[in-house]
N, C-alpha and C. Protein backbone atom coordinates (compact mmCIF):
# COMPACT_ATOMS: atom_id res chain seq x y z
N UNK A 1 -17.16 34.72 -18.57
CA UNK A 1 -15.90 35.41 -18.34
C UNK A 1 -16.00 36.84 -18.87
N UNK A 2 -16.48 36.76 -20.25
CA UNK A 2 -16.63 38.29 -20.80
C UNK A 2 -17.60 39.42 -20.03
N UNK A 3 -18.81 38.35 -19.87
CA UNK A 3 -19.57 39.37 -18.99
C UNK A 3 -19.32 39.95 -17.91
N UNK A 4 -18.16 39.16 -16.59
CA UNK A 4 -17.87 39.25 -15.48
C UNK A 4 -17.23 40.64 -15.92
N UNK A 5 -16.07 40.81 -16.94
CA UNK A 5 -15.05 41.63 -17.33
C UNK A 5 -15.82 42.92 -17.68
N UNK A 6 -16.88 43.00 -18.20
CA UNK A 6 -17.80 43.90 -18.71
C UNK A 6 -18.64 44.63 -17.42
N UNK A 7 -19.04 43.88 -16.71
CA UNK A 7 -19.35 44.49 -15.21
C UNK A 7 -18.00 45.16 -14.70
N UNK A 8 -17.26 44.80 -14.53
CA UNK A 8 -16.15 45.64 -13.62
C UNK A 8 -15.46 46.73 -14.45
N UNK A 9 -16.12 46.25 -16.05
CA UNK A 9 -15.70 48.38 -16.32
C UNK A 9 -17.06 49.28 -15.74
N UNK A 10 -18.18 48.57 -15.72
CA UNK A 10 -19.20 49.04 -15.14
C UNK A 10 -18.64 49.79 -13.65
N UNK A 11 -18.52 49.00 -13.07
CA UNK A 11 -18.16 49.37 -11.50
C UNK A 11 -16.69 48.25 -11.49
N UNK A 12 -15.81 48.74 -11.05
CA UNK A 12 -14.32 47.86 -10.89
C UNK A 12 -14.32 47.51 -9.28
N UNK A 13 -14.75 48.35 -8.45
CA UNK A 13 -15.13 48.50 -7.18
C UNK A 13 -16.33 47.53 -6.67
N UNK A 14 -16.65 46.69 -7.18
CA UNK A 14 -17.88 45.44 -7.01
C UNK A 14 -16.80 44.52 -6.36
N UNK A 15 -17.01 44.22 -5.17
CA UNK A 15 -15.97 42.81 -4.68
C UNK A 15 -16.32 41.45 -5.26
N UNK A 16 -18.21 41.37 -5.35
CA UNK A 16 -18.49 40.18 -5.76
C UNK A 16 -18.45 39.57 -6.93
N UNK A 17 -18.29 40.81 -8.05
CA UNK A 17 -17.13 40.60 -9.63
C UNK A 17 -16.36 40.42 -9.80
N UNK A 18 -15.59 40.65 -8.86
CA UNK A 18 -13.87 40.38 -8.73
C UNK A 18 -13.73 38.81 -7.99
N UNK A 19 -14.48 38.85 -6.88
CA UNK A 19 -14.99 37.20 -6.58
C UNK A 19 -15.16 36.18 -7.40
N UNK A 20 -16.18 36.53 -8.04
CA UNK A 20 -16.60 35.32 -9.21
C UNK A 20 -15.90 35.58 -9.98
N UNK A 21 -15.29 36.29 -10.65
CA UNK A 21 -14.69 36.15 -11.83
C UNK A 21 -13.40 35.63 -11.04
N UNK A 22 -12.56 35.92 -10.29
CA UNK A 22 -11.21 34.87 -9.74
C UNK A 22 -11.71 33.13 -9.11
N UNK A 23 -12.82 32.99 -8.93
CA UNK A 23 -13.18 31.50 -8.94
C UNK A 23 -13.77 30.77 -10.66
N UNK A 24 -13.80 31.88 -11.61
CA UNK A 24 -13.97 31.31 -12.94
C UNK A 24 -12.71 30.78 -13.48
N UNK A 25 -11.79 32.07 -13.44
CA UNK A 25 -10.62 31.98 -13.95
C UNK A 25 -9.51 30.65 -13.07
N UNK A 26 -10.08 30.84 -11.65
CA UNK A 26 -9.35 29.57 -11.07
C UNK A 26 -9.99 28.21 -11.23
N UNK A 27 -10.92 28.07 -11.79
CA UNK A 27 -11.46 26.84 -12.46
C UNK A 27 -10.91 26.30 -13.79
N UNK A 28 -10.78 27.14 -14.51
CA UNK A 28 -10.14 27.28 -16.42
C UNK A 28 -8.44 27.56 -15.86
N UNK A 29 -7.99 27.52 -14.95
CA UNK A 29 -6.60 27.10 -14.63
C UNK A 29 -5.57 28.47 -14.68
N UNK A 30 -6.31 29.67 -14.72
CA UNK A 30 -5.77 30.36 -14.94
C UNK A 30 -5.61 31.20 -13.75
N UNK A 31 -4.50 30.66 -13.30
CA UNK A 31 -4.09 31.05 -12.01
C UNK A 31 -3.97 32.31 -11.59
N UNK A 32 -2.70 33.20 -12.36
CA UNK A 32 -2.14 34.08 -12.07
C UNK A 32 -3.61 35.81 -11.81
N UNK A 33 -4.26 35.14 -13.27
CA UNK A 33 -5.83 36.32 -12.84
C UNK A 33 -6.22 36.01 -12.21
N UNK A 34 -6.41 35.05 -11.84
CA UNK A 34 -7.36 34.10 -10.43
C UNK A 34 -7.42 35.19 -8.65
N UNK A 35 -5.69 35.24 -9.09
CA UNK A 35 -5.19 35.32 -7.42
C UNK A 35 -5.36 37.33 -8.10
N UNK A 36 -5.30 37.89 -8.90
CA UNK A 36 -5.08 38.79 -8.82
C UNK A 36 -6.61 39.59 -8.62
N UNK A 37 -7.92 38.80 -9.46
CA UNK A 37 -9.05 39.26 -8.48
C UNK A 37 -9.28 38.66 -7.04
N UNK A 38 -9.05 38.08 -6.48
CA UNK A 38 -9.05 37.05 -5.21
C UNK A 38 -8.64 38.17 -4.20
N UNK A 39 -7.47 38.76 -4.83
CA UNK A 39 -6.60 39.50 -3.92
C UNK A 39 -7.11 40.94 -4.09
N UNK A 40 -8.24 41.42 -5.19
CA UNK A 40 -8.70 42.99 -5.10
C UNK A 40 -9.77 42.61 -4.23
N UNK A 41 -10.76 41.08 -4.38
CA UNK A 41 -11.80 41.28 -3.25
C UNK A 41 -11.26 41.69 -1.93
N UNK A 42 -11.03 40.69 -1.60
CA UNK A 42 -10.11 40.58 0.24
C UNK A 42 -9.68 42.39 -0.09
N UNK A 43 -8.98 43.22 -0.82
CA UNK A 43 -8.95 44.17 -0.30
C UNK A 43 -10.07 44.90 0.20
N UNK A 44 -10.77 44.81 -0.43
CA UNK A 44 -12.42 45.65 -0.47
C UNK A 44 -13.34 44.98 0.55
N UNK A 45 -12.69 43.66 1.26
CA UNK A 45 -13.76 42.80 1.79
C UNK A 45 -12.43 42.13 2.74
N UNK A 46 -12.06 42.38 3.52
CA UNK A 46 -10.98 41.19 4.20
C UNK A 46 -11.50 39.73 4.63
N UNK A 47 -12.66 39.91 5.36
CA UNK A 47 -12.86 38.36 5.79
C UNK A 47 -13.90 37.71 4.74
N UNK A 48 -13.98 37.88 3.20
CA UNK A 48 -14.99 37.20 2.06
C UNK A 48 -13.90 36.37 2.60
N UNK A 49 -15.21 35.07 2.81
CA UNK A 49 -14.53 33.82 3.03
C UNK A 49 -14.43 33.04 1.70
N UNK A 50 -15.24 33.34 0.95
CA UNK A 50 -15.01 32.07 -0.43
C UNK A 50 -13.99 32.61 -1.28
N UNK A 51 -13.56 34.12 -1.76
CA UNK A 51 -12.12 34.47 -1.67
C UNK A 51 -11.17 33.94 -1.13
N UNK A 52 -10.93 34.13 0.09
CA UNK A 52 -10.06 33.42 1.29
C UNK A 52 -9.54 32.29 1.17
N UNK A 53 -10.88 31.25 0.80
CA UNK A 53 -10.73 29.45 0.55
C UNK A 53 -10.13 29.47 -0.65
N UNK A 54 -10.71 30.64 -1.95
CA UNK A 54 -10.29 30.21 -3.15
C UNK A 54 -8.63 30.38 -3.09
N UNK A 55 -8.35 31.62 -2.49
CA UNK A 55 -6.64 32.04 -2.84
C UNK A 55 -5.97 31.00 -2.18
N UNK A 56 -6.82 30.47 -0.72
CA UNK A 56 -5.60 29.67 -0.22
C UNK A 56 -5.60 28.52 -0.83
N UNK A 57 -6.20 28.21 -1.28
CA UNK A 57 -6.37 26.82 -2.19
C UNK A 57 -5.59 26.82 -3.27
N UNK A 58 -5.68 27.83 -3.93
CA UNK A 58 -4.69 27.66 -5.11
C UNK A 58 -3.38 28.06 -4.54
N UNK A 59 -3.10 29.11 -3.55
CA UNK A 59 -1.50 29.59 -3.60
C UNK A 59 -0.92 28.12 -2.93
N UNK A 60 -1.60 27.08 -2.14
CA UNK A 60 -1.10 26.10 -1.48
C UNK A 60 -1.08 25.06 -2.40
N UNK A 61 -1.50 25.25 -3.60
CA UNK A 61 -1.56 24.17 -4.93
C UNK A 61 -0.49 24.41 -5.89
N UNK A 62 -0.07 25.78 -6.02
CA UNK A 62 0.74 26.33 -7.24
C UNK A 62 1.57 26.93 -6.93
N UNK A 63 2.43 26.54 -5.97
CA UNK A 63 3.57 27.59 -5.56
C UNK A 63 4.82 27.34 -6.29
């Protein structure tokens, strides 16, 4: 988790840091960061599909 966080002061603009780190954080239940990197990939990347699966998975789990 720390390291993921440590790369994106590196570059914040990496989609695939913002990726993995919102499928870490949506594993350890922590939703709300989850969806909020989920939702900077898809900006930077619209069709990352494992983004895509992850957000819809949780927003259709935790509404």
């Amino acid at each position: 988790n720390r390291q993921y966080e440590e790369a994106l002061e590196l570059d914040p603009q990496q989609p695939a840091i913002h990726r993995n780190l919102g499928m870490l954080l949506a594993q350890l239940g922590r939703y709300d960061e989850a969806i909020a990197h989920l939702r900077a990939t898809l900006q930077m990347v619209p069709n990352e599909p494992l983004a895509r699966e992850t957000l819809d998975a949780i927003e259709a789990s935790h509404r």
